[in-house]
N, C-alpha and C. Protein backbone atom coordinates (compact mmCIF):
# COMPACT_ATOMS: atom_id res chain seq x y z
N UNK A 1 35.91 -10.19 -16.19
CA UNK A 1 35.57 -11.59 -16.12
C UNK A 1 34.16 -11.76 -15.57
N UNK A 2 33.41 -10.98 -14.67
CA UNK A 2 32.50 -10.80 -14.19
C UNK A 2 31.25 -10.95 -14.82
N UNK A 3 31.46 -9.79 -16.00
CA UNK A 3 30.11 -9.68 -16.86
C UNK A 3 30.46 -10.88 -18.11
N UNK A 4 31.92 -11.00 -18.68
CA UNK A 4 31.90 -12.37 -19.65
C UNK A 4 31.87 -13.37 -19.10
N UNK A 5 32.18 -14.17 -17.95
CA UNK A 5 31.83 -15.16 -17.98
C UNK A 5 31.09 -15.87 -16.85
N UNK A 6 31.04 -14.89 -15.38
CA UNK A 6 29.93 -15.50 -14.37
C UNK A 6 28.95 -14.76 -14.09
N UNK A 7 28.46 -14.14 -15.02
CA UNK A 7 27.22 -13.22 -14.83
C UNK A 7 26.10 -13.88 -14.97
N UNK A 8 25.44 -13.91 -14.45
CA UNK A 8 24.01 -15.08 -14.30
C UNK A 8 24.20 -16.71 -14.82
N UNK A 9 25.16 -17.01 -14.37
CA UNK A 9 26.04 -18.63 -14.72
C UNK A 9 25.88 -19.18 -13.75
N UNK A 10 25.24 -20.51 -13.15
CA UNK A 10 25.65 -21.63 -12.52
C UNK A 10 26.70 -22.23 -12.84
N UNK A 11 27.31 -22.83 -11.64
CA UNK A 11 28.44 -24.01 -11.92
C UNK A 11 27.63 -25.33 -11.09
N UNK A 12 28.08 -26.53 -11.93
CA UNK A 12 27.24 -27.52 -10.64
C UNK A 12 28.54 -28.02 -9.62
N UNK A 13 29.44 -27.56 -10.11
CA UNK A 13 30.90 -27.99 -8.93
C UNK A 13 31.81 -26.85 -8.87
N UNK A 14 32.52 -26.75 -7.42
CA UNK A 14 33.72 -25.36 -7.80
C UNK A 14 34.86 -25.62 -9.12
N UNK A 15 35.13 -27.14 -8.87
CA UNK A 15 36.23 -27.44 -10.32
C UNK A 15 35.75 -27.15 -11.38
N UNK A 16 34.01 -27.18 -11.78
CA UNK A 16 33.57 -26.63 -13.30
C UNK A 16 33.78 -25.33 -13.11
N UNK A 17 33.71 -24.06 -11.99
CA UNK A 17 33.76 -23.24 -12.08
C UNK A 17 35.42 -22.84 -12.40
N UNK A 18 36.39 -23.55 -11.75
CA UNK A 18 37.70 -23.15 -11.81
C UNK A 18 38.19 -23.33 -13.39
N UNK A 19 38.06 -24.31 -13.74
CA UNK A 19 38.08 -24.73 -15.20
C UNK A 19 37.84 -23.79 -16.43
N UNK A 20 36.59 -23.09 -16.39
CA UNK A 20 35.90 -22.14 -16.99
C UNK A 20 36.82 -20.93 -16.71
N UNK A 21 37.14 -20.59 -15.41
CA UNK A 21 38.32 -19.26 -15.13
C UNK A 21 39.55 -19.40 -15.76
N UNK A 22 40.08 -20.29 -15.73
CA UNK A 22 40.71 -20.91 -15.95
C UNK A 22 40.79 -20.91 -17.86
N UNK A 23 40.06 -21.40 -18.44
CA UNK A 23 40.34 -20.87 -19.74
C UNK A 23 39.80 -19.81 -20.34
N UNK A 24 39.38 -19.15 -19.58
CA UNK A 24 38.52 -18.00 -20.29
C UNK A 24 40.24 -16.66 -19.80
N UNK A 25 40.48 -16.95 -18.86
CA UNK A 25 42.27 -16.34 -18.37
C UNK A 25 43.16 -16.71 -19.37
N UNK A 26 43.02 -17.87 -20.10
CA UNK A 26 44.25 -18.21 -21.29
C UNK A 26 44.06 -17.67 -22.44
N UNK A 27 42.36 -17.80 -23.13
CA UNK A 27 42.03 -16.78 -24.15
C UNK A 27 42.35 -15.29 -23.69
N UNK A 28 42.21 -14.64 -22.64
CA UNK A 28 41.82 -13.28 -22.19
C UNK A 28 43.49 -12.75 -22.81
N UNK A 29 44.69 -13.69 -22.07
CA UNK A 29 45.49 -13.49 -22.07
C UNK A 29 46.37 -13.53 -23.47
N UNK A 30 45.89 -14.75 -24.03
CA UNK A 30 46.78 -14.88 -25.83
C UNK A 30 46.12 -14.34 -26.53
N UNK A 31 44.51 -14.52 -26.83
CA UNK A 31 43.70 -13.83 -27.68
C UNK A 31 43.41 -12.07 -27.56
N UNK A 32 42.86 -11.80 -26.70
CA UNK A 32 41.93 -10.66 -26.27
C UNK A 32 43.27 -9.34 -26.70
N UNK A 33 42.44 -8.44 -27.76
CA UNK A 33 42.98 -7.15 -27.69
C UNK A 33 43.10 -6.20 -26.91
N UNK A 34 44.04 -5.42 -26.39
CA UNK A 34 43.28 -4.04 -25.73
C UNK A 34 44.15 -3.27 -26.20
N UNK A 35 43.57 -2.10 -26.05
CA UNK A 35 43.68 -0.76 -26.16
C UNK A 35 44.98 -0.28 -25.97
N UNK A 36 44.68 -0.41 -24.65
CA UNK A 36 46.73 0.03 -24.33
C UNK A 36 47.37 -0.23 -24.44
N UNK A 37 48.02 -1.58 -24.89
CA UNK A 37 48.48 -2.33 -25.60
C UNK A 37 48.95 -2.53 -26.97
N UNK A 38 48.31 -1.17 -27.43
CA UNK A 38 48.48 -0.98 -28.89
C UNK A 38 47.61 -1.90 -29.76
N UNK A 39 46.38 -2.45 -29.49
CA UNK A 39 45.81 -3.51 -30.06
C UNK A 39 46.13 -4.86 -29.97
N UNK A 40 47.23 -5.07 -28.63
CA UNK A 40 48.15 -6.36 -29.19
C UNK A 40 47.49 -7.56 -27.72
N UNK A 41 47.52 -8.58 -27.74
CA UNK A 41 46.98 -9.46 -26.85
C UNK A 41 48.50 -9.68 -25.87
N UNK A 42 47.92 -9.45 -24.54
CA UNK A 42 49.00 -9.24 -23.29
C UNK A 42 50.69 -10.41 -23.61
N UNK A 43 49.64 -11.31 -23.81
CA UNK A 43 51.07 -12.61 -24.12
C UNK A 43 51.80 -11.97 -25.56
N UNK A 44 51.20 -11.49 -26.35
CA UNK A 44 52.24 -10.81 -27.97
C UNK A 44 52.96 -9.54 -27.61
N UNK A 45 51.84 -8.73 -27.20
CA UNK A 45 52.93 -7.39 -25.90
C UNK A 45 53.95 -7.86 -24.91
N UNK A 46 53.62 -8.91 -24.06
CA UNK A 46 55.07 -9.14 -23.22
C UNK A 46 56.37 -10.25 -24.32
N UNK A 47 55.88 -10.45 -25.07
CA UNK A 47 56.80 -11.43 -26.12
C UNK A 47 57.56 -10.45 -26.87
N UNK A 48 56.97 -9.14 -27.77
CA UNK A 48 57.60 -8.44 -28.18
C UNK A 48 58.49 -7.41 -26.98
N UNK A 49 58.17 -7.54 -26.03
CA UNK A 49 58.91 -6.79 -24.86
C UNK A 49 60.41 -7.44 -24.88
N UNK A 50 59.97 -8.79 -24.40
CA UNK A 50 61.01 -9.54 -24.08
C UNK A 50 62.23 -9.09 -25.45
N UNK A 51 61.83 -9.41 -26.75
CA UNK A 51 62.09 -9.62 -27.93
C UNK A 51 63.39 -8.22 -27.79
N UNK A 52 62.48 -7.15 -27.51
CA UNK A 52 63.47 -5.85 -27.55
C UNK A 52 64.59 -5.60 -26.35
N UNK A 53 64.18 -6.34 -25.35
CA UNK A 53 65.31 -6.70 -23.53
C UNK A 53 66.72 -7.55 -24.38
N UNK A 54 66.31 -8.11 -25.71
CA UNK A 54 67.63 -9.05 -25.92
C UNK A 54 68.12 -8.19 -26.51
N UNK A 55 67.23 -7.35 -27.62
CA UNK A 55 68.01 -6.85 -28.74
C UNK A 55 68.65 -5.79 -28.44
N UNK A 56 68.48 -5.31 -27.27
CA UNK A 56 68.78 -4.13 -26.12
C UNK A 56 70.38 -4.20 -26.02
């Protein structure tokens, strides 16, 4: 989060700053791929988790 989104960034208030964390954490979390994950974005990895706990 550091280098994407407050790396040489002003905020002119802490709420613009929280706001900005704040959705850049909701993309990170539904959107964003990683690796270990199998390519899959954290919220589609814990959904298919869940998915297999029922079918369990």
């Amino acid at each position: 989060m550091k280098t994407e989104l407050i790396h040489e960034r002003r905020f002119e208030t802490r709420d613009e700053a929280k706001g900005a964390i704040l959705r850049h954490l909701m993309w990170y979390n539904a959107h964003r791929l990683h690796s270990s994950l199998d390519y899959l974005s954290p919220m589609h990895f814990e959904s298919l988790q869940l998915t297999d706990r029922k079918a369990a």
